[in-house]
Protein backbone atom coordinates (compact mmCIF):
# COMPACT_ATOMS: atom_id res chain seq x y z
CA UNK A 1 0.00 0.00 0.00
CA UNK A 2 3.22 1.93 0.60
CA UNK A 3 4.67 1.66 -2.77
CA UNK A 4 1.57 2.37 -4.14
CA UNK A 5 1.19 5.72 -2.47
CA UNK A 6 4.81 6.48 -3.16
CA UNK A 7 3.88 5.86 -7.32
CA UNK A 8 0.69 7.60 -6.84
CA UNK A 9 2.29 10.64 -5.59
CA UNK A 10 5.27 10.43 -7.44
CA UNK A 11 3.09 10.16 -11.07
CA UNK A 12 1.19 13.09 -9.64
CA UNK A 13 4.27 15.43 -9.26
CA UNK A 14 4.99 14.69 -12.99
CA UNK A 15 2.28 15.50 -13.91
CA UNK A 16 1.68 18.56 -12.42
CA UNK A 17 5.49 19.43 -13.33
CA UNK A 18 4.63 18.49 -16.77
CA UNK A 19 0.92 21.02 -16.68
CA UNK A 20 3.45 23.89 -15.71
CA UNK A 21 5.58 23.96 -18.89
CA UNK A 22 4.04 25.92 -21.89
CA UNK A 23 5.83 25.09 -24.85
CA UNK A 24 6.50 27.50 -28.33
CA UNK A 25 7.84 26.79 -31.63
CA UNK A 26 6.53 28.76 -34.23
CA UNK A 27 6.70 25.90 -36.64
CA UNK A 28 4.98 23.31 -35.01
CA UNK A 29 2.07 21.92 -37.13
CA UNK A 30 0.54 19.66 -34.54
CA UNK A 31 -2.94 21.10 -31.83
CA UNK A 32 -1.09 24.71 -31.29
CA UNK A 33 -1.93 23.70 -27.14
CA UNK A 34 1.10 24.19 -25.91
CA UNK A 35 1.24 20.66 -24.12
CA UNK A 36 4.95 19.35 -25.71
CA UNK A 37 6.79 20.55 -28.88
CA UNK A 38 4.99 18.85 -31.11
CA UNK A 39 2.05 20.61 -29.90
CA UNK A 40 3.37 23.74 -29.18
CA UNK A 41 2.04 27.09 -29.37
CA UNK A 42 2.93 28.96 -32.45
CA UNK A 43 2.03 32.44 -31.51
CA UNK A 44 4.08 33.33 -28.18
CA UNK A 45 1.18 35.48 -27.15
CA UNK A 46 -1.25 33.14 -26.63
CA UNK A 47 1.48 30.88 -25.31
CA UNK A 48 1.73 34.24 -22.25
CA UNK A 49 -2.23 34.13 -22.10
CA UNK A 50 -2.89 30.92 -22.20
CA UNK A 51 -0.01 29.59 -19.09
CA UNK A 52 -1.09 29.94 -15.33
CA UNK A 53 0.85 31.91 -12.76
CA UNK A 54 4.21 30.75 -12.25
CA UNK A 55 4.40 27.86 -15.21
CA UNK A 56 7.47 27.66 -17.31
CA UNK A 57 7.64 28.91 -20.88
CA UNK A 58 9.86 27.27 -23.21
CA UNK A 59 10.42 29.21 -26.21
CA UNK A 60 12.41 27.56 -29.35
CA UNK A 61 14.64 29.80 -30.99
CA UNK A 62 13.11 31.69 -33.41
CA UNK A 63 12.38 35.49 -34.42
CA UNK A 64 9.41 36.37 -32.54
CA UNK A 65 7.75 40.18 -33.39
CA UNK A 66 4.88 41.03 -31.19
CA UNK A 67 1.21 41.80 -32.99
CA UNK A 68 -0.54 45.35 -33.16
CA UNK A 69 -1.58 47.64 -35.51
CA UNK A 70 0.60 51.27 -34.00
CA UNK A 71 3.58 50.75 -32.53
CA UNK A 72 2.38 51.87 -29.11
CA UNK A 73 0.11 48.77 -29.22
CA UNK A 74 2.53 46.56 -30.39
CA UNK A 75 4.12 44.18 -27.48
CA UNK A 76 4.78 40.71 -25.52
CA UNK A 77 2.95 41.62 -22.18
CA UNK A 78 2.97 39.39 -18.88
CA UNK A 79 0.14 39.72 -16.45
CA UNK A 80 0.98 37.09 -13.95
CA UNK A 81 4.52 35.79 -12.39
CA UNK A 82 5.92 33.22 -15.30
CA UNK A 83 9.32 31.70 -15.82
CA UNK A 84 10.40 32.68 -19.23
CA UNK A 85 13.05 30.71 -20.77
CA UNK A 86 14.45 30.37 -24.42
CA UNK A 87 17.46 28.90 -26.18
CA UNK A 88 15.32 25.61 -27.10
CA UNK A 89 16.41 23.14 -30.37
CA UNK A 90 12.52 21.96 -30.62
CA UNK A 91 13.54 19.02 -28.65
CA UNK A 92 14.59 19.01 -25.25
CA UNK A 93 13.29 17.35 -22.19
CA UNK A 94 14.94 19.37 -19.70
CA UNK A 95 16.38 22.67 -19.62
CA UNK A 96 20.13 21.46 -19.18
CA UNK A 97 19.76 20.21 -22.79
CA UNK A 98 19.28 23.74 -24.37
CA UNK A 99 21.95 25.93 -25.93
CA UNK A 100 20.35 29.78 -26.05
CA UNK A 101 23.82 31.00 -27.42
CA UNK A 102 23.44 28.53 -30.70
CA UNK A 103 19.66 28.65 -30.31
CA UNK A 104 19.13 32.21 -30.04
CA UNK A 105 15.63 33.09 -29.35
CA UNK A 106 14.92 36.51 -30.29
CA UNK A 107 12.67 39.20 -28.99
CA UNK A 108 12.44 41.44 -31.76
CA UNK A 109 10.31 44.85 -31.95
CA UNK A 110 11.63 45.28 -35.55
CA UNK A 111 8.38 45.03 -37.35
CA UNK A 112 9.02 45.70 -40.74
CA UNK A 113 12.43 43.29 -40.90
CA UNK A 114 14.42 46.46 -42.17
CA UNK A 115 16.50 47.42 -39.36
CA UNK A 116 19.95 48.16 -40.00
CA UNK A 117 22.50 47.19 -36.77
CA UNK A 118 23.85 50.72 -35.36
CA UNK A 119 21.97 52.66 -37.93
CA UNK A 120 19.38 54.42 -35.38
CA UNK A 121 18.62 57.54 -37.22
CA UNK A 122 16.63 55.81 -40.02
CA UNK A 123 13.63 52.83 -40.25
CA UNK A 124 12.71 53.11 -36.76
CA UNK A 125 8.98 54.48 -36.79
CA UNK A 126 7.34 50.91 -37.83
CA UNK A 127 9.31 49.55 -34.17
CA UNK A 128 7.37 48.50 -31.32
CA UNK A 129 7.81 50.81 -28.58
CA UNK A 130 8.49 47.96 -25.78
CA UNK A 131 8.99 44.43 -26.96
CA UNK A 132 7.91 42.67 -23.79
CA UNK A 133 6.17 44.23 -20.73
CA UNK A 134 6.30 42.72 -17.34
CA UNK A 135 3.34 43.67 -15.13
CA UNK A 136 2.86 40.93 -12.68
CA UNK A 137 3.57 42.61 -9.04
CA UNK A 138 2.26 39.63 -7.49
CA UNK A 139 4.74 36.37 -7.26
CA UNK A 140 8.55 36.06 -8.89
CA UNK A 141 9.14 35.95 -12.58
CA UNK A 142 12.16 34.88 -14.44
CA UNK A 143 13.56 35.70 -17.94
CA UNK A 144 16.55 32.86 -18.73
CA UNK A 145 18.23 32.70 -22.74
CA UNK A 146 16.46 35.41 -24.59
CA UNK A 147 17.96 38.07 -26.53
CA UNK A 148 15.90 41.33 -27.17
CA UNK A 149 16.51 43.53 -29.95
CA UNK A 150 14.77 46.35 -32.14
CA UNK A 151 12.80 47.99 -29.43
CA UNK A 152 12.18 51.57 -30.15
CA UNK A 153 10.21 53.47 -27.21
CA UNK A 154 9.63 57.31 -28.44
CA UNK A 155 12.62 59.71 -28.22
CA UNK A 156 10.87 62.99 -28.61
CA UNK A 157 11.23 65.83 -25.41
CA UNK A 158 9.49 63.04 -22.49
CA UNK A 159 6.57 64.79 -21.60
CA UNK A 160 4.24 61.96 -19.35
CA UNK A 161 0.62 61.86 -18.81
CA UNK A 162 -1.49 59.96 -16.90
CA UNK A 163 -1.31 56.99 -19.23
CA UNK A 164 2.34 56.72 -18.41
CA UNK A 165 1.83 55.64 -15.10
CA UNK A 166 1.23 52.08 -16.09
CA UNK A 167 3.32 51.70 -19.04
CA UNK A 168 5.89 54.75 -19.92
CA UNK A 169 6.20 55.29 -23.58
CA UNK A 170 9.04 56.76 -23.08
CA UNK A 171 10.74 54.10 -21.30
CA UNK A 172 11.93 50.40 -21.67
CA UNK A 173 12.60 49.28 -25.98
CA UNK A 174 13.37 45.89 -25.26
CA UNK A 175 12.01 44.82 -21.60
CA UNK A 176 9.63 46.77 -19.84
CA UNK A 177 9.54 46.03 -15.74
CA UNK A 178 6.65 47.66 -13.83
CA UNK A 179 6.56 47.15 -10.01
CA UNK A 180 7.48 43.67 -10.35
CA UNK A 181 10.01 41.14 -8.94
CA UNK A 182 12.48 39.66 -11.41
CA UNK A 183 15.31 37.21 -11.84
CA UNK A 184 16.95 37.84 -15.37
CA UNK A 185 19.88 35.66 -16.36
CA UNK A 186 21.35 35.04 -19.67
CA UNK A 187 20.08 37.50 -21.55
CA UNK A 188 21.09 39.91 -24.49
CA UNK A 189 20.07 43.57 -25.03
CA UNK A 190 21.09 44.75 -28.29
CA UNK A 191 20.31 47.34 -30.90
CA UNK A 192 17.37 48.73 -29.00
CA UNK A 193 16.89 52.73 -29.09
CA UNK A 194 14.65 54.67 -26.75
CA UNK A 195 14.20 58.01 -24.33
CA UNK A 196 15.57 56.04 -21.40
CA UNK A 197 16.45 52.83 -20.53
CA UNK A 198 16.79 51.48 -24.15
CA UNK A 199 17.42 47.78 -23.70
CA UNK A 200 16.28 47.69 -19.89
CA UNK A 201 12.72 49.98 -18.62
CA UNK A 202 12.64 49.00 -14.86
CA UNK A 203 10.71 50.08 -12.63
CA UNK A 204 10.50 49.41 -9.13
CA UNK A 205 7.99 49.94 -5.76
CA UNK A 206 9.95 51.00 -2.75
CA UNK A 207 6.65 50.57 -0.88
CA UNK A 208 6.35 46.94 -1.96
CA UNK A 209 10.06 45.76 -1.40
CA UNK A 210 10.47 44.26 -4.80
CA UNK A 211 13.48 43.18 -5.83
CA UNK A 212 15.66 42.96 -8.99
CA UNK A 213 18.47 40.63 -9.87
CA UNK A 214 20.21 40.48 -13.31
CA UNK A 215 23.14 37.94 -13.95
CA UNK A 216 25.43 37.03 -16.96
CA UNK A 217 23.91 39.22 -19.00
CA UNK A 218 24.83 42.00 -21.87
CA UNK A 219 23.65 44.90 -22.92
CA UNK A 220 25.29 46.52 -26.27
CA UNK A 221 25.33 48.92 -29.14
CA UNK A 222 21.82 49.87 -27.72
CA UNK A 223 21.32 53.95 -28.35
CA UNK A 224 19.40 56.54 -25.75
CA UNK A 225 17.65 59.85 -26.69
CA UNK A 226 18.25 60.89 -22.80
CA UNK A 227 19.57 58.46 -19.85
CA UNK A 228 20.52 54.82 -19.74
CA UNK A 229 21.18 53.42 -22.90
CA UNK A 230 22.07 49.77 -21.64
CA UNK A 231 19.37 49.84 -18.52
CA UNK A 232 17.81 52.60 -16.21
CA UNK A 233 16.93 51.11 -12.88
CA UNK A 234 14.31 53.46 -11.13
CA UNK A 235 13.19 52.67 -7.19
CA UNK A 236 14.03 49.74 -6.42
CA UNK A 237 14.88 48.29 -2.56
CA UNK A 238 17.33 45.99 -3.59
CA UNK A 239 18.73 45.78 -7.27
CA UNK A 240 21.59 43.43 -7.93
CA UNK A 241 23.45 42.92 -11.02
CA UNK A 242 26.36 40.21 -10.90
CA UNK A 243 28.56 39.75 -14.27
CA UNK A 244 27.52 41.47 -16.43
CA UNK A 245 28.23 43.56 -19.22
CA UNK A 246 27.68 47.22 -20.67
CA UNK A 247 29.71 47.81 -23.85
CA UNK A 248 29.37 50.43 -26.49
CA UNK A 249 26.01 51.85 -25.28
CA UNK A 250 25.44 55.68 -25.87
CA UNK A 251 23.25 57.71 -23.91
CA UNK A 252 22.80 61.69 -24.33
CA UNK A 253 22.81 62.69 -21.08
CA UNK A 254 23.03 60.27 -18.11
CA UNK A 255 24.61 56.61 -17.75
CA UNK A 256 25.56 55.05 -21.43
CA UNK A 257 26.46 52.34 -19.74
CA UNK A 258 23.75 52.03 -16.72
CA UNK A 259 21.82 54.32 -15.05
CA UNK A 260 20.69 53.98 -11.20
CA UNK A 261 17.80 56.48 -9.84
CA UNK A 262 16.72 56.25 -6.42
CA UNK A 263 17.61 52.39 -6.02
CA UNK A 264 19.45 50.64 -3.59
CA UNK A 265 22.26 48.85 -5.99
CA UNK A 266 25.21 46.09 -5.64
CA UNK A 267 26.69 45.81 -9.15
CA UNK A 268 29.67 43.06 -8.41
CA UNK A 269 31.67 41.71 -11.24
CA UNK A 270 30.75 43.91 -14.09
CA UNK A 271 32.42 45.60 -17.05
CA UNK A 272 31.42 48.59 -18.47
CA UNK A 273 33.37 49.17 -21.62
CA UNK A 274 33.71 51.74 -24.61
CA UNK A 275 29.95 53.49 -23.53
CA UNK A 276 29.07 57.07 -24.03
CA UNK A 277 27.22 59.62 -22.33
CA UNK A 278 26.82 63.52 -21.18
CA UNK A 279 27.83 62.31 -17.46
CA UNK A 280 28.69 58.81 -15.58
CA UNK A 281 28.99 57.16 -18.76
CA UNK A 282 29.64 53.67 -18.02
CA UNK A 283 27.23 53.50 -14.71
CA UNK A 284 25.58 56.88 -13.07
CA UNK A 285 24.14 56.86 -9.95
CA UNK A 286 21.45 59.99 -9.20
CA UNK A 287 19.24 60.20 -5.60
CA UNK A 288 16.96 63.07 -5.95
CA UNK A 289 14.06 64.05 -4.40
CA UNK A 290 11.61 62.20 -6.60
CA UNK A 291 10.70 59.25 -4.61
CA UNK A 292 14.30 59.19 -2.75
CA UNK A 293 15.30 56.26 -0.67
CA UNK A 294 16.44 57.26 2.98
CA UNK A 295 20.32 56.62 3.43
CA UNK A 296 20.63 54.44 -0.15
CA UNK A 297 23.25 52.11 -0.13
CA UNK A 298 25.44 51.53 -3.23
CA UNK A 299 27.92 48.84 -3.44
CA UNK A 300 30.43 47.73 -6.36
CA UNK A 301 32.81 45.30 -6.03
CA UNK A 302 35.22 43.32 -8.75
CA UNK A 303 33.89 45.72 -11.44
CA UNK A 304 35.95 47.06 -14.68
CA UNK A 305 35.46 50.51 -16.43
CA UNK A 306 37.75 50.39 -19.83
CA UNK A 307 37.45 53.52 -22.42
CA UNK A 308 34.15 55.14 -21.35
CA UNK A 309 33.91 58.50 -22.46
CA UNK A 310 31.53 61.16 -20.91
CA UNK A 311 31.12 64.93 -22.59
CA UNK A 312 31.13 66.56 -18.97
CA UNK A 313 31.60 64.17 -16.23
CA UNK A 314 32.39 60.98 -14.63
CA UNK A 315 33.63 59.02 -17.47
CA UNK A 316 33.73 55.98 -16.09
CA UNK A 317 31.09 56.63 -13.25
CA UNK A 318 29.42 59.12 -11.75
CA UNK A 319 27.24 59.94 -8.50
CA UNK A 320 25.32 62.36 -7.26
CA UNK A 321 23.05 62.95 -4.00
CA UNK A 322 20.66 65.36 -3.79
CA UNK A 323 18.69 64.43 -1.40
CA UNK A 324 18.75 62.47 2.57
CA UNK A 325 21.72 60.53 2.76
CA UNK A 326 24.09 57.60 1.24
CA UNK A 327 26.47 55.01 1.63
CA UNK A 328 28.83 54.22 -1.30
CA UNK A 329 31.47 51.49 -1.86
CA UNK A 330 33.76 51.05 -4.53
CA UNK A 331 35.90 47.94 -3.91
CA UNK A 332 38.50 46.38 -6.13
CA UNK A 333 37.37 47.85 -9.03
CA UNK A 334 39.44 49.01 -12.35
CA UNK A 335 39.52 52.19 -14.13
CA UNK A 336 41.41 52.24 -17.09
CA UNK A 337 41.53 54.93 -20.13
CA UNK A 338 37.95 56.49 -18.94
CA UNK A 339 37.48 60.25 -20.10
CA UNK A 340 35.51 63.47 -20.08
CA UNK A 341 36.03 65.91 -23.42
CA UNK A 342 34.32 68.80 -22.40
CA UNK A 343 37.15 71.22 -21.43
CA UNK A 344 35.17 72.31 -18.34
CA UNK A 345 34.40 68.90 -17.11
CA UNK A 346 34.98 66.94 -14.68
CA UNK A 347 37.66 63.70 -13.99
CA UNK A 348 37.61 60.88 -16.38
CA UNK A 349 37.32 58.12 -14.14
CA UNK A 350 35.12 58.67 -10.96
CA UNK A 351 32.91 61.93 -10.05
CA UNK A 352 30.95 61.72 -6.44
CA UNK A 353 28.92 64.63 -5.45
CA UNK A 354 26.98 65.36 -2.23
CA UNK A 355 24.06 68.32 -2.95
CA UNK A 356 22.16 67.26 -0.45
CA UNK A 357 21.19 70.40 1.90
CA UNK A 358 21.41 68.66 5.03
CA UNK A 359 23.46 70.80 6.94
CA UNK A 360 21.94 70.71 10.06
CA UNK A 361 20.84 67.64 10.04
CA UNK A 362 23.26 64.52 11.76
CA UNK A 363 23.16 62.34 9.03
CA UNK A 364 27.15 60.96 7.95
CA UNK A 365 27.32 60.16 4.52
CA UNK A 366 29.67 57.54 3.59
CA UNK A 367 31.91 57.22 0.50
CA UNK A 368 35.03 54.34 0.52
CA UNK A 369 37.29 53.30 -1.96
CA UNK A 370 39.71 50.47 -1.65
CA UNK A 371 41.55 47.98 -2.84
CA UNK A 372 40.92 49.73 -6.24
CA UNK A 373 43.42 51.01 -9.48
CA UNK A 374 42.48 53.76 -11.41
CA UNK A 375 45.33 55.03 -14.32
CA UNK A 376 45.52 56.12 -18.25
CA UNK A 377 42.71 58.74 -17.42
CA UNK A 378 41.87 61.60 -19.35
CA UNK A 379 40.17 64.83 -19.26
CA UNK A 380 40.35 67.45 -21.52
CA UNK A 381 41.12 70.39 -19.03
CA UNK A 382 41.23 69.46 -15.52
CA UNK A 383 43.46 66.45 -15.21
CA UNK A 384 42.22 62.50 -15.26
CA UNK A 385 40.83 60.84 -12.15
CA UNK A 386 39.89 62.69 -9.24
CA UNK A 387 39.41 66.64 -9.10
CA UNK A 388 36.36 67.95 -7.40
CA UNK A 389 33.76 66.76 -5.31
CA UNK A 390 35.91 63.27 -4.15
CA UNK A 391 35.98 63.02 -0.91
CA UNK A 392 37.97 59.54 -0.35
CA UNK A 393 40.48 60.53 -2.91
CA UNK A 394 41.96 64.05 -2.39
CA UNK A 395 39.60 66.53 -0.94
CA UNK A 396 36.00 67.51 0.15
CA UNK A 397 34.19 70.66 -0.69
CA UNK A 398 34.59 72.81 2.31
CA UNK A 399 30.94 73.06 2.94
CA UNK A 400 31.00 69.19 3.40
CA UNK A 401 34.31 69.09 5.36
CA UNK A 402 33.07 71.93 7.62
CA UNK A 403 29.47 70.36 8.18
CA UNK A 404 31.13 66.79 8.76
CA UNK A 405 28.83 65.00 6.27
CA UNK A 406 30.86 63.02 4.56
CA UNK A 407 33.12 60.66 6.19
CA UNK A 408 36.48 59.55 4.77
CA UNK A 409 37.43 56.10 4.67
CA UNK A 410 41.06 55.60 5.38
CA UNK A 411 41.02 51.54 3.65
CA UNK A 412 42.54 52.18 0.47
CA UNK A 413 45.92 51.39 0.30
CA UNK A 414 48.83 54.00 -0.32
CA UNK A 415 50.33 52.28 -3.04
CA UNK A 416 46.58 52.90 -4.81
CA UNK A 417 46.33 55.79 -3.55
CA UNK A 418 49.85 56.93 -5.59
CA UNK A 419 48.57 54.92 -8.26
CA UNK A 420 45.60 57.38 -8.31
CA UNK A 421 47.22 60.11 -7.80
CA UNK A 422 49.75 59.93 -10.49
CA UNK A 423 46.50 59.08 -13.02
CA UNK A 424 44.84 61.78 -11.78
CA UNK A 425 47.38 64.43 -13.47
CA UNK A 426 47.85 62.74 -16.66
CA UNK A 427 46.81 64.42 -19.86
């Protein structure tokens, strides 16, 4: 009686495993139910509609274009928590079998099929303005092997109404993230163009808690009207990202690279490589008074910055405060052959600021640097890596030294230190 329990339940958990996986191939020819690859959905919409909460969705490779008739309309959207994953051959049992760098599965907002790779300037209008939207607040969802491309949110001066609220058209060409918890591993933003956050749109709830984590995954050659090119990552408790990698992303004003507003942030591992921007642009880091986060924490660790170039500031990264107070860490990290151009900017490498008017207040902001090299920086006027504003490097602005409120941290090493130093003045 045993044994047969122990069957019973055992054939049960397989088959409830096997209910939970939705499966896509857009040229499979048997009932379109989504119940194996043979049967497989052919439309990855109805693949979305059709799965319950939290069931996996294996997606073959492919070129997959979401449906609608403006661009505006015209998207992948999730409503509940599912566990995305692509990469598939057509034929797998198990998702140890798939390949998603020889299978690519592609999320693709280029409608038309005329797209030309780094040509962003021309046969753009026909691109949807967010490839896939996220909108389930309610459990976890996951995004594992897909690569997203062609997204094209509108570029024009950002001017939100009401309607934004939900889904910014201004943000987000290739993944859209509203208010809800994500894993994303794996994955490829490319060629995407938008106002902000080209590739990466996401958007956080500090009043929820939810919480972000991308690993192993690239963003390039994506192209921003305004800030953050690669990603913008906008109020979020806890965001991690953990190896990953920003190269040759190009952003108008803020973050080529990545840009971090009002979030609490680890970024361990990364590189940010050969990205442009107006200021911080290989990651920027801005806490303003929109929604700010009391005493945000920002940690990197193990990260590489290699021949960003900012216009005015910060061109590897940059940070500013401007409003309550903050705890930065920069750890054994490298910058190497970061610059600004502008011959009134600011250092090539690293730029911290502290606007916050807090003068009265007790708050101790905290900025350390250690176990860190920075060298072969340039900027066009006032010397390399460190000049204003730095407080763990050279100097504080006497208002801050006078007022106490930021606190130097004595752990990097003088041998860096030098190492810095002698950067710092090089042309």
């Amino acid at each position: 009686m045993k044994a047969l329990f122990t069957l019973l339940s055992f054939l049960l958990m397989v088959s409830v495993y096997a209910q939970n996986i939705v499966y896509v191939k857009q040229d499979a020819v048997g009932a379109n139910d989504g119940s194996s690859w043979a049967d497989a959905f052919t439309n990855l919409q109805s693949a979305l509609d059709s799965a319950s909460a939290n069931s996996h969705v294996w997606i073959a490779a492919g070129n997959y274009i979401p449906e609608g008739t403006t661009p505006q309309a015209s998207h992948f959207w999730v409503l509940k928590p599912l566990k995305l994953y692509g990469g598939f051959a057509g034929t797998e049992s198990s998702l140890s079998q798939r390949n998603w760098q020889l299978n690519q599965t592609i999320m693709n907002g280029d409608k038309n099929g005329d797209d030309v790779a780094g040509n962003f300037n021309t046969k753009r209008t026909d691109n949807a303005h967010h490839v896939l939207i996220i909108d389930a607040p309610t459990g976890e969802n996951f995004i594992d092997g897909l690569i997203f491309q062609g997204g094209t949110t509108r570029t024009d001066a950002i001017a939100p109404d009401a309607s934004d609220e939900i889904i910014h058209r201004w943000v987000g060409g290739g993944l859209y993230i509203r208010k809800s918890s994500m894993t994303i591993t794996n994955v490829i933003f490319r060629d995407n163009l938008g106002g902000r956050g080209s590739g990466l749109g996401a958007i956080g709830d500090l009043s929820t808690k939810v919480k972000l984590v991308i690993a192993d995954t690239e963003f390039k050659s994506n192209n921003a009207a305004h800030n953050g090119a690669g990603a913008i990552l906008v109020q979020w408790d806890s965001a991690v990202l953990n190896n990953c990698q920003f190269n040759d992303n190009t952003a108008t004003t803020y973050g080529g690279g990545l840009y971090l507003r009002n979030t609490n942030g680890s970024v361990l591992n990364c590189l940010f490589k050969n990205n442009s921007g107006g200021y911080g642009a290989g990651l920027m880091v801005l806490h303003n008074s929109q929604e700010a986060i009391e005493n945000s924490k920002i940690e990197m660790h193990g990260n590489t910055f290699i021949g960003n170039t900012a216009i005015e500031t910060g061109g590897g990264f940059n940070f500013w405060n401007i409003e309550k107070g903050f705890s930065l860490t920069i750890d054994s990290c490298l910058f190497e052959k970061n610059k600004c151009t502008n011959i009134y900017g600011g250092p090539g490498a690293i730029n911290v600021e502290d606007r916050a008017d807090i003068y009265s207040s007790e708050q101790q902001n905290t900025f350390l640097l250690s176990n860190s090299t920075i060298r072969d920086c340039e900027a066009a006027f006032t010397g390399g890596c460190g000049r204003r504003r730095l407080p763990a490097l050279r100097r504080i602005e006497p208002h801050l030294a006078r007022h106490r409120l930021v606190r130097i941290a004595r752990r990097t090493r003088p041998t860096q230190m030098a190492q810095h130093r002698g950067a710092r003045h090089r042309r």
